[in-house]
N, C-alpha and C. Protein backbone atom coordinates (compact mmCIF):
# COMPACT_ATOMS: atom_id res chain seq x y z
N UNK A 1 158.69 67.99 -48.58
CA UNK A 1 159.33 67.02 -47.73
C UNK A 1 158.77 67.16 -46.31
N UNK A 2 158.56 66.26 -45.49
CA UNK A 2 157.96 66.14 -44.41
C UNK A 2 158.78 65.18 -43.39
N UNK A 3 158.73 65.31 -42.32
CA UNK A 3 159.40 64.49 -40.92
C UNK A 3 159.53 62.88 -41.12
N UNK A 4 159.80 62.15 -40.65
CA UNK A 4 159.41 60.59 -40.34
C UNK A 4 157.76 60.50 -39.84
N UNK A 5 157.18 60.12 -40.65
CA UNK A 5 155.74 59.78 -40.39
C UNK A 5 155.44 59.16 -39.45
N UNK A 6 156.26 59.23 -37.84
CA UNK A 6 155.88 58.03 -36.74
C UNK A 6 154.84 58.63 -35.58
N UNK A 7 153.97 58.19 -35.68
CA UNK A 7 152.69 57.93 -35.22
C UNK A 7 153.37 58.81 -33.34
N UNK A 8 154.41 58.07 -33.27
CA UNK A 8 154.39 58.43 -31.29
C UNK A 8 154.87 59.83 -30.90
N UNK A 9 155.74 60.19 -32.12
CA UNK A 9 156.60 61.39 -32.02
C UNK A 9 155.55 62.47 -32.90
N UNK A 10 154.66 62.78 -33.49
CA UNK A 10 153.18 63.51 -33.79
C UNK A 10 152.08 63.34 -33.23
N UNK A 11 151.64 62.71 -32.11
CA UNK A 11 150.45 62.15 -32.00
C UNK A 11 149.09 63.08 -32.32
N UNK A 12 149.77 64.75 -32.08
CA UNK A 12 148.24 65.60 -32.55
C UNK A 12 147.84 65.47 -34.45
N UNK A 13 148.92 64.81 -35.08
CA UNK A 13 148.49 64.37 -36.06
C UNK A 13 148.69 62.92 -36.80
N UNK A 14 147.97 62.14 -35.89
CA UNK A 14 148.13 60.75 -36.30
C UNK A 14 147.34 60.36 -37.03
N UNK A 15 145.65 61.28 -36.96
CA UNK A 15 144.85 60.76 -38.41
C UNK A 15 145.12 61.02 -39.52
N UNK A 16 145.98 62.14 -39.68
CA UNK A 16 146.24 62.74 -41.18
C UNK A 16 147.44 61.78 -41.19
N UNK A 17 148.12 61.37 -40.48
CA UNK A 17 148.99 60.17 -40.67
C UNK A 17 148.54 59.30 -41.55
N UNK A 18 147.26 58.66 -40.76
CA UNK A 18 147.07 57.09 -41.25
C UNK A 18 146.36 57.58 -42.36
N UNK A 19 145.76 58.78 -42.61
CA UNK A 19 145.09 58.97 -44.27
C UNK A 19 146.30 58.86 -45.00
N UNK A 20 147.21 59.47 -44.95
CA UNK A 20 148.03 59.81 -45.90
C UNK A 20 148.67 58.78 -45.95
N UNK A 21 149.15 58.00 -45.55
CA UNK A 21 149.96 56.66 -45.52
C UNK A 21 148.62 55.73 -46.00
N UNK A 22 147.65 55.49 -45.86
CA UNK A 22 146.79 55.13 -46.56
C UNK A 22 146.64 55.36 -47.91
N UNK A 23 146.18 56.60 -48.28
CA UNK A 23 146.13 57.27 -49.54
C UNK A 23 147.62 56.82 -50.29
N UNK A 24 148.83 56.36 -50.10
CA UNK A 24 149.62 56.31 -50.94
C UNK A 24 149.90 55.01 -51.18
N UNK A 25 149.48 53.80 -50.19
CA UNK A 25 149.43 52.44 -50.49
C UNK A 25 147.84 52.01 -51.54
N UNK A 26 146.87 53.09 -51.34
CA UNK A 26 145.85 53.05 -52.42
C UNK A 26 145.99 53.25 -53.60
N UNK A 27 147.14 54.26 -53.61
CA UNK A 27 147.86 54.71 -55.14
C UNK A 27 148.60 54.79 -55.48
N UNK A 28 149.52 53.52 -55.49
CA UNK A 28 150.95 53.76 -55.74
C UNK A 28 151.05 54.50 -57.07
N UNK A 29 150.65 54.57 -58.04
CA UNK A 29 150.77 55.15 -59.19
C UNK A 29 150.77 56.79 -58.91
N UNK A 30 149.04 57.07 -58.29
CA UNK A 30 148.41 58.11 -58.78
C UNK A 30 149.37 58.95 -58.25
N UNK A 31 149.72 58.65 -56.89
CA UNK A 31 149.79 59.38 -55.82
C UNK A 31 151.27 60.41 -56.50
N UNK A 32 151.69 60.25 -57.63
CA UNK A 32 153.15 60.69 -58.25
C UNK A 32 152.10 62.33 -59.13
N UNK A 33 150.75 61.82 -59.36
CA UNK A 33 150.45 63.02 -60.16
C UNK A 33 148.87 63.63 -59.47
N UNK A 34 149.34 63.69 -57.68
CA UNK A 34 148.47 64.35 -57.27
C UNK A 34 147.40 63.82 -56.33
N UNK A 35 147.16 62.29 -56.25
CA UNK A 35 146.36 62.34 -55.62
C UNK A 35 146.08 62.17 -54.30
N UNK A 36 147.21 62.43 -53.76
CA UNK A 36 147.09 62.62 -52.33
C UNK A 36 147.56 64.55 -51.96
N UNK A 37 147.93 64.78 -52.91
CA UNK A 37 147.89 66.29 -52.22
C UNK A 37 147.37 66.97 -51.47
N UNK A 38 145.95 67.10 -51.24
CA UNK A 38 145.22 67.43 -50.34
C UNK A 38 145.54 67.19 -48.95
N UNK A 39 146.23 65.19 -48.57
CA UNK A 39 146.09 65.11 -47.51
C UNK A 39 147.36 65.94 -47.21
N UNK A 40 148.33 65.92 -48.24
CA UNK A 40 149.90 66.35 -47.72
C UNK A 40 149.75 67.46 -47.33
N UNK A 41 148.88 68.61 -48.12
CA UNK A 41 148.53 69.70 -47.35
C UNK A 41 147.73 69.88 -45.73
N UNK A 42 147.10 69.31 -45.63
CA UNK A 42 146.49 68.85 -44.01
C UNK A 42 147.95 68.74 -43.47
N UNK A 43 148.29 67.72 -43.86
CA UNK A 43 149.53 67.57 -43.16
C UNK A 43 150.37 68.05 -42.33
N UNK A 44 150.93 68.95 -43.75
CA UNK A 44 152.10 70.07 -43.75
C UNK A 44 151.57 71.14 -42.19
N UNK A 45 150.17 71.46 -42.64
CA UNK A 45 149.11 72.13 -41.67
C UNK A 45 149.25 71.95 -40.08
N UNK A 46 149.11 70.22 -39.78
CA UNK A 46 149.24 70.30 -38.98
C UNK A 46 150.46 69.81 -38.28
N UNK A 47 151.35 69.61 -39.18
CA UNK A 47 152.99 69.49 -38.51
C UNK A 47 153.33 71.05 -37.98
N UNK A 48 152.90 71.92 -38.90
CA UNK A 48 153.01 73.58 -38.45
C UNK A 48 152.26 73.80 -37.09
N UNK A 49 150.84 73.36 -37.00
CA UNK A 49 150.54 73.98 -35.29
C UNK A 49 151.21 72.92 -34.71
N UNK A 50 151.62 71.90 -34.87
CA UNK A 50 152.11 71.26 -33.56
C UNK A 50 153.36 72.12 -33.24
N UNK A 51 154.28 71.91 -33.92
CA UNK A 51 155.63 72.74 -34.14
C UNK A 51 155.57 73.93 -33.28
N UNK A 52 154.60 74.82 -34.00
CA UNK A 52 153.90 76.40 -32.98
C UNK A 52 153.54 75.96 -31.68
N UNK A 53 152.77 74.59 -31.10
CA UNK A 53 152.53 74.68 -29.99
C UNK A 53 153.50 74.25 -29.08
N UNK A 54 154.85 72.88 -29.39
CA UNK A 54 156.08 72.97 -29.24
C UNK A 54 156.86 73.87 -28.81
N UNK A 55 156.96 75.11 -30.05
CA UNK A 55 157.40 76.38 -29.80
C UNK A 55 157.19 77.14 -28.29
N UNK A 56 155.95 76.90 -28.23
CA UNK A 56 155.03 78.04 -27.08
C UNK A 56 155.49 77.33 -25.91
N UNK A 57 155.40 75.84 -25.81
CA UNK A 57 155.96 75.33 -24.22
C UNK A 57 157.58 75.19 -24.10
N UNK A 58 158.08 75.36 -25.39
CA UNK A 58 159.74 75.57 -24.91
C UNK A 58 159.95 77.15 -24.16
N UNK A 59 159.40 77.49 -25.13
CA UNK A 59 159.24 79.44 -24.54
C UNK A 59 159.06 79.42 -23.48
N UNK A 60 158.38 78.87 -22.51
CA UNK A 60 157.39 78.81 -21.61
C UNK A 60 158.32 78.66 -20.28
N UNK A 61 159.15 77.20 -21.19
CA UNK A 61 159.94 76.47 -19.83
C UNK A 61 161.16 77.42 -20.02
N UNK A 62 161.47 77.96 -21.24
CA UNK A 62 163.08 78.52 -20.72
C UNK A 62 162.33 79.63 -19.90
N UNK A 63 161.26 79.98 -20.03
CA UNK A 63 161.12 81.76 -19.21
C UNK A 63 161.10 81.46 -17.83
N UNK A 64 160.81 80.28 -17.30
CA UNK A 64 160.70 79.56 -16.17
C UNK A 64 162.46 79.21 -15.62
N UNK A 65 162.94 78.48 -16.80
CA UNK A 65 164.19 78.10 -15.97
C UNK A 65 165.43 79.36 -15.84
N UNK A 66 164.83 80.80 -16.94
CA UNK A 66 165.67 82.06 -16.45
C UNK A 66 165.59 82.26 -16.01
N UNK A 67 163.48 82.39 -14.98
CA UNK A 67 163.77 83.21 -13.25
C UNK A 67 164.07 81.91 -12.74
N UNK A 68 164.30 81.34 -12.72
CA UNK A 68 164.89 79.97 -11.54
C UNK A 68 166.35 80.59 -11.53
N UNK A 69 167.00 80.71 -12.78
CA UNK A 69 168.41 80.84 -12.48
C UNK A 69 168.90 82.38 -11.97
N UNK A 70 168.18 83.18 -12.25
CA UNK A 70 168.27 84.72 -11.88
C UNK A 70 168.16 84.48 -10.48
N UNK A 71 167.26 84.28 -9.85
CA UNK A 71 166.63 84.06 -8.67
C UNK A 71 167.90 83.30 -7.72
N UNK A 72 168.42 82.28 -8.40
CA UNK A 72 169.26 81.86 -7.44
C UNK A 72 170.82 82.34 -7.95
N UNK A 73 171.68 83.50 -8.71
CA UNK A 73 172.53 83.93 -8.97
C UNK A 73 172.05 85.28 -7.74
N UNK A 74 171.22 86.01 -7.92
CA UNK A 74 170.29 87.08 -6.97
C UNK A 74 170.83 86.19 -5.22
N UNK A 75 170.39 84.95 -5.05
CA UNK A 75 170.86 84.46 -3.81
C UNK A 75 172.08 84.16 -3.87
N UNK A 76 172.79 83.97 -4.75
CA UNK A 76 174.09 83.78 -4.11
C UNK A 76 175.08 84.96 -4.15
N UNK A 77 174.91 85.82 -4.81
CA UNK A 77 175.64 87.07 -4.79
C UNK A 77 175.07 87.87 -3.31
N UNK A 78 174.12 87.43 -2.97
CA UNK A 78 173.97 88.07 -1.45
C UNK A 78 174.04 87.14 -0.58
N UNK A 79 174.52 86.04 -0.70
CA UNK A 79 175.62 85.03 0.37
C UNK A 79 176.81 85.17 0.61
N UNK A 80 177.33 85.80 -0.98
CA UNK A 80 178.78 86.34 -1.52
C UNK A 80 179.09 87.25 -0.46
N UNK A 81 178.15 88.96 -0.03
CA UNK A 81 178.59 89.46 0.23
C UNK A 81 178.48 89.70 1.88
């Protein structure tokens, strides 16, 4: 099982998009015993690094918005006192 196939919300994988959405209007039949597997694997592939690279800039921004908030709890506890 895989995401909503929309082109705006994946864009690092929009060619394996249009193959694979291709590949299954080429085969409506086949495509039940295999013959798009390959692309689904690409796919799967690259829904995973996007996801990982997703991952890495959420990481990124919370490590950013903890010293923002440390930083200014740090200033106000020495306004406090």
């Amino acid at each position: 099982m895989h995401p909503p196939l929309t082109l705006h919300r994946h864009p690092m994988c929009a060619e394996v998009i249009e193959e694979f959405q291709k590949c299954h209007l080429e085969h409506p039949i086949t495509k039940f015993f295999g013959e798009c597997t390959e692309l689904k694997i690409k796919l799967d592939r690259c829904f995973r690094q996007e996801k990982a690279l997703k991952r890495k800039d959420n990481f990124e921004q919370s490590k950013k918005l903890k010293e923002r908030l440390q930083a200014l709890r740090k200033e106000t506890a020495e306004n406090d006192s």
